[in-house]
C-alpha atoms as a PDB file:
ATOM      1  CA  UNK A   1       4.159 -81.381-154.175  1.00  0.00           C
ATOM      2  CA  UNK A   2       3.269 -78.003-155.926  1.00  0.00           C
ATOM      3  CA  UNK A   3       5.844 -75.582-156.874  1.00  0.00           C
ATOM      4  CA  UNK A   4       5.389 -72.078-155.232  1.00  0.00           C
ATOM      5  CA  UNK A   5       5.895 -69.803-157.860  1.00  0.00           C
ATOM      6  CA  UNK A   6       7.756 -66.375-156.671  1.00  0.00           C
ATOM      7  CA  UNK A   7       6.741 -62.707-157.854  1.00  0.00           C
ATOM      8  CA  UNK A   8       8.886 -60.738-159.870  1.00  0.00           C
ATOM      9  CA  UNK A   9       9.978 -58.831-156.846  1.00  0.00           C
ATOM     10  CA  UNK A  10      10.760 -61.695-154.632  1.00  0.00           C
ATOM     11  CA  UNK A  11      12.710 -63.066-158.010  1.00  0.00           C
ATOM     12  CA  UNK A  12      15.268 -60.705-158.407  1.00  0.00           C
ATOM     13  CA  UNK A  13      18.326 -60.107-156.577  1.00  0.00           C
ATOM     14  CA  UNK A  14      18.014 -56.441-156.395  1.00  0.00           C
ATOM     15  CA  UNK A  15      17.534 -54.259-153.499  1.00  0.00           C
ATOM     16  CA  UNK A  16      15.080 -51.332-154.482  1.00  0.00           C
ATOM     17  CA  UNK A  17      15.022 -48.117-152.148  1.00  0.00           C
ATOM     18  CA  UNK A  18      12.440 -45.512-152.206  1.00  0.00           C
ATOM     19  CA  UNK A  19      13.527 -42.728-154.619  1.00  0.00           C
ATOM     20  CA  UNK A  20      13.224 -40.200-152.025  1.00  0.00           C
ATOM     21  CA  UNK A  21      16.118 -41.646-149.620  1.00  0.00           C
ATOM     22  CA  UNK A  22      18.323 -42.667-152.436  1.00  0.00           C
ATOM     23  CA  UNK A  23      18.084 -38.461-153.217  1.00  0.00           C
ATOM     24  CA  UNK A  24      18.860 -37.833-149.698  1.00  0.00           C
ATOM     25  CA  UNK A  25      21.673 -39.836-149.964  1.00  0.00           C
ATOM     26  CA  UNK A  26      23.062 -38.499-153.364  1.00  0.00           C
ATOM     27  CA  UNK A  27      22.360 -34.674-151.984  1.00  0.00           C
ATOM     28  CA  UNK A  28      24.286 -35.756-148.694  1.00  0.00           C
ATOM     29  CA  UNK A  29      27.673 -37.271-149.915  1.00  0.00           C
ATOM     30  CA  UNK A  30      27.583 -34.199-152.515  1.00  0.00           C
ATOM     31  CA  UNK A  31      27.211 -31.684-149.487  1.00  0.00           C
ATOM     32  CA  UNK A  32      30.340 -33.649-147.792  1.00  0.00           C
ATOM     33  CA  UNK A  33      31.925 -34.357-150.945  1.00  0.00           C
ATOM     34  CA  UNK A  34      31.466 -30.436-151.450  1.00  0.00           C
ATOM     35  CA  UNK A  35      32.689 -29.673-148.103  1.00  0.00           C
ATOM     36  CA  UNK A  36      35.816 -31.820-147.377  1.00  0.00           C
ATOM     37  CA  UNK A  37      37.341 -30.428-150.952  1.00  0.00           C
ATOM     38  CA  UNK A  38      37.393 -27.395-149.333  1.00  0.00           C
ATOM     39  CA  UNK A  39      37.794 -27.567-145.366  1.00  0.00           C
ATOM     40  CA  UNK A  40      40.560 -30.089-145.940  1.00  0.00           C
ATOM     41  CA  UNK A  41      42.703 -28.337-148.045  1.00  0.00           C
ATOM     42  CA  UNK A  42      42.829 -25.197-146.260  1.00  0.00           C
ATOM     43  CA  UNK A  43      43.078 -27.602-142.736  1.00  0.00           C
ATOM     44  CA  UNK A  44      46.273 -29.449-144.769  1.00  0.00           C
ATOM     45  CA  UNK A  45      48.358 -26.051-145.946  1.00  0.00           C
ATOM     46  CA  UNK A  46      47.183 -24.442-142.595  1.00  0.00           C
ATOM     47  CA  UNK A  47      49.972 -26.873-141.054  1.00  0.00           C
ATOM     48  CA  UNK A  48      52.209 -27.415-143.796  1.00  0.00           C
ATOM     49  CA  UNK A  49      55.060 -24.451-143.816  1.00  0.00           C
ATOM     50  CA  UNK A  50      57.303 -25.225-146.618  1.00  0.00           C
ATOM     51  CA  UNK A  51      56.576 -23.177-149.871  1.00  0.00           C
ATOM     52  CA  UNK A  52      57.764 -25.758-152.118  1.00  0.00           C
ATOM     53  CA  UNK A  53      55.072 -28.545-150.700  1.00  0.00           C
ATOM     54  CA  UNK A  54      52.406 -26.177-150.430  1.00  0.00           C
ATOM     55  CA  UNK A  55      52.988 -24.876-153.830  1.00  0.00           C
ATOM     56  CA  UNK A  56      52.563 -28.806-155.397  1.00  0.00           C
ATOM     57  CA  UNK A  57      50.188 -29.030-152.675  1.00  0.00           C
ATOM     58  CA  UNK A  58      47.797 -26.765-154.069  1.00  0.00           C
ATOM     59  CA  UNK A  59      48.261 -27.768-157.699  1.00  0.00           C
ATOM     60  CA  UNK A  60      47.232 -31.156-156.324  1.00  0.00           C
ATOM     61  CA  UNK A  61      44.054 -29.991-154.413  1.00  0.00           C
ATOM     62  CA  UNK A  62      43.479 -28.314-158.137  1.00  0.00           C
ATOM     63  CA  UNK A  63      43.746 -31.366-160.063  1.00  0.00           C
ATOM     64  CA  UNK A  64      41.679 -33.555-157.744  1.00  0.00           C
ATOM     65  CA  UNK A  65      39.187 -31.026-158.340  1.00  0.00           C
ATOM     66  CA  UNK A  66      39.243 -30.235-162.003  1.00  0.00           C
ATOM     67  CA  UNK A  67      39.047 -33.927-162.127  1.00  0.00           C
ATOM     68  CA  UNK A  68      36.387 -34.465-159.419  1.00  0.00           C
ATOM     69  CA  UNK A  69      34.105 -31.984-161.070  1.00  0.00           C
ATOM     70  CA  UNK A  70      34.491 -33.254-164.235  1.00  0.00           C
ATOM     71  CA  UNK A  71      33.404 -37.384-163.436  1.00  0.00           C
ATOM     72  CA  UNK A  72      31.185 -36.197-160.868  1.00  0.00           C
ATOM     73  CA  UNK A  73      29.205 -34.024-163.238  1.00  0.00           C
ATOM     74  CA  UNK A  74      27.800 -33.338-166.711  1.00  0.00           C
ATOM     75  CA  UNK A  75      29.271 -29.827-166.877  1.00  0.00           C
ATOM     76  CA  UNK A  76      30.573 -28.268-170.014  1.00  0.00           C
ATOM     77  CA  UNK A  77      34.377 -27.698-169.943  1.00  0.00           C
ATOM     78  CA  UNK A  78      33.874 -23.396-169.713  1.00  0.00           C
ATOM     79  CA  UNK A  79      31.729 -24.443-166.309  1.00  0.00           C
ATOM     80  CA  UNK A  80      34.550 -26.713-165.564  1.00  0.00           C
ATOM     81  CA  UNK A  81      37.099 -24.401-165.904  1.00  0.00           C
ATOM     82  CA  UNK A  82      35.368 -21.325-164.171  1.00  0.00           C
ATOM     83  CA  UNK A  83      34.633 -23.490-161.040  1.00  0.00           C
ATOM     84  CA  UNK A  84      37.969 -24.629-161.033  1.00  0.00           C
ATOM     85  CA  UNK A  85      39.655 -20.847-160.853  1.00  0.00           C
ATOM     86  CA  UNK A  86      37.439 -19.867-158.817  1.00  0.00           C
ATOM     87  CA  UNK A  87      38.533 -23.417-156.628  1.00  0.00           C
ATOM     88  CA  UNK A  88      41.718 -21.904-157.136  1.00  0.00           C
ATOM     89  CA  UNK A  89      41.322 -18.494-156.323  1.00  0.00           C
ATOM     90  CA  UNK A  90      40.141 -19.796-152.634  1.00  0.00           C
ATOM     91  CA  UNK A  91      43.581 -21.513-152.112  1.00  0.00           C
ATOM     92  CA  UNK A  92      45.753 -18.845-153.454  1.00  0.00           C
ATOM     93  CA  UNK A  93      44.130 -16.250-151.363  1.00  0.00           C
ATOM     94  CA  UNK A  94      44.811 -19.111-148.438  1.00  0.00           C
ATOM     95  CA  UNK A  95      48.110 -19.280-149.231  1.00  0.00           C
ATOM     96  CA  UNK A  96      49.461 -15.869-149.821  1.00  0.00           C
ATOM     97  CA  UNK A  97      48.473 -14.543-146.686  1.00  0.00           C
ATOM     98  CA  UNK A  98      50.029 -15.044-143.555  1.00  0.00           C
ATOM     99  CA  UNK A  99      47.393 -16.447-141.691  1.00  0.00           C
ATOM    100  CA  UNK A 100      49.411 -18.868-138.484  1.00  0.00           C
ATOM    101  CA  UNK A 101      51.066 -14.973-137.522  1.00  0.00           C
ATOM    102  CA  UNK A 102      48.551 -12.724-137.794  1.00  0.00           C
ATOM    103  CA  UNK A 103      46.903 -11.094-134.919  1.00  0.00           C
END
Protein backbone atom coordinates (compact mmCIF):
# COMPACT_ATOMS: atom_id res chain seq x y z
CA UNK A 1 0.00 0.00 0.00
CA UNK A 2 1.81 3.36 -0.83
CA UNK A 3 1.38 6.35 1.25
CA UNK A 4 -0.04 9.42 -0.69
CA UNK A 5 1.97 12.11 0.34
CA UNK A 6 -0.08 15.62 0.63
CA UNK A 7 1.26 19.16 -0.62
CA UNK A 8 2.00 21.78 1.64
CA UNK A 9 -1.28 23.39 0.84
CA UNK A 10 -3.47 20.44 1.25
CA UNK A 11 -1.29 19.98 4.73
CA UNK A 12 -2.20 22.82 6.56
CA UNK A 13 -5.24 23.72 8.29
CA UNK A 14 -5.43 27.19 7.07
CA UNK A 15 -7.89 28.79 4.88
CA UNK A 16 -6.03 31.30 2.47
CA UNK A 17 -8.23 34.07 0.65
CA UNK A 18 -7.12 36.10 -2.20
CA UNK A 19 -5.59 39.37 -0.88
CA UNK A 20 -7.88 41.38 -2.86
CA UNK A 21 -11.27 40.18 -1.03
CA UNK A 22 -9.71 40.03 2.34
CA UNK A 23 -9.10 44.18 1.47
CA UNK A 24 -12.61 44.42 0.48
CA UNK A 25 -13.56 43.06 3.52
CA UNK A 26 -11.22 45.13 5.87
CA UNK A 27 -12.30 48.50 3.75
CA UNK A 28 -16.06 47.34 4.27
CA UNK A 29 -16.44 46.70 8.10
CA UNK A 30 -14.22 50.04 8.41
CA UNK A 31 -16.86 51.97 6.19
CA UNK A 32 -19.70 50.41 8.65
CA UNK A 33 -17.58 50.50 11.55
CA UNK A 34 -17.10 54.29 10.44
CA UNK A 35 -20.67 54.77 9.88
CA UNK A 36 -22.64 53.18 12.80
CA UNK A 37 -20.21 55.36 15.33
CA UNK A 38 -21.81 58.07 13.96
CA UNK A 39 -25.51 57.40 12.64
CA UNK A 40 -26.14 55.57 15.89
CA UNK A 41 -25.32 57.99 18.25
CA UNK A 42 -27.11 60.80 16.84
CA UNK A 43 -30.25 57.99 16.11
CA UNK A 44 -29.80 57.12 20.21
CA UNK A 45 -29.85 60.99 21.72
CA UNK A 46 -32.38 61.83 18.87
CA UNK A 47 -34.90 59.78 21.21
CA UNK A 48 -33.45 60.09 24.47
CA UNK A 49 -34.86 63.52 26.25
CA UNK A 50 -33.35 63.62 29.60
CA UNK A 51 -30.22 65.94 29.88
CA UNK A 52 -28.64 64.00 32.49
CA UNK A 53 -28.55 60.57 30.21
CA UNK A 54 -27.69 62.31 27.20
CA UNK A 55 -24.99 64.18 28.87
CA UNK A 56 -23.22 60.52 30.11
CA UNK A 57 -24.56 59.44 26.92
CA UNK A 58 -22.34 61.38 24.90
CA UNK A 59 -19.27 61.04 27.11
CA UNK A 60 -19.88 57.35 26.43
CA UNK A 61 -20.19 57.58 22.56
CA UNK A 62 -16.69 59.65 23.27
CA UNK A 63 -14.96 57.02 25.06
CA UNK A 64 -15.99 54.16 22.78
CA UNK A 65 -14.44 56.22 20.27
CA UNK A 66 -11.24 57.54 21.71
CA UNK A 67 -10.87 53.94 22.47
CA UNK A 68 -12.05 52.50 19.12
CA UNK A 69 -9.66 54.71 17.25
CA UNK A 70 -6.96 54.02 19.25
CA UNK A 71 -7.00 49.69 18.95
CA UNK A 72 -8.33 50.03 15.63
CA UNK A 73 -5.42 52.11 14.41
CA UNK A 74 -1.72 53.01 14.52
CA UNK A 75 -2.40 56.73 15.03
CA UNK A 76 -0.27 58.95 17.15
CA UNK A 77 -2.08 60.23 20.29
CA UNK A 78 -2.25 64.27 18.73
CA UNK A 79 -4.26 62.34 15.64
CA UNK A 80 -6.10 60.57 18.32
CA UNK A 81 -7.06 63.36 20.13
CA UNK A 82 -7.95 65.75 17.14
CA UNK A 83 -10.31 63.05 15.67
CA UNK A 84 -11.78 62.59 18.84
CA UNK A 85 -12.87 66.55 19.33
CA UNK A 86 -13.72 66.78 16.29
CA UNK A 87 -16.01 63.22 17.15
CA UNK A 88 -17.07 65.38 19.78
CA UNK A 89 -17.77 68.49 18.27
CA UNK A 90 -20.46 66.46 15.96
CA UNK A 91 -22.40 65.38 19.14
CA UNK A 92 -22.31 68.58 20.97
CA UNK A 93 -23.56 70.48 18.04
CA UNK A 94 -26.34 67.41 18.05
CA UNK A 95 -27.12 67.99 21.30
CA UNK A 96 -27.36 71.65 21.92
CA UNK A 97 -29.77 72.28 19.39
CA UNK A 98 -33.24 71.64 19.52
CA UNK A 99 -33.64 69.49 16.75
CA UNK A 100 -37.30 67.06 17.71
CA UNK A 101 -39.08 71.02 17.80
CA UNK A 102 -37.80 72.75 15.19
CA UNK A 103 -39.68 73.59 12.13
Amino acid sequence: MMSQRLSAHEWDKFRHFEERRLNWLVTSLSVALATSLLSLPILVLYFVKQPNARLALVICFILVFALGLSLSTSANRDAIFAATAAYSAVLVVFVSGDLANAK
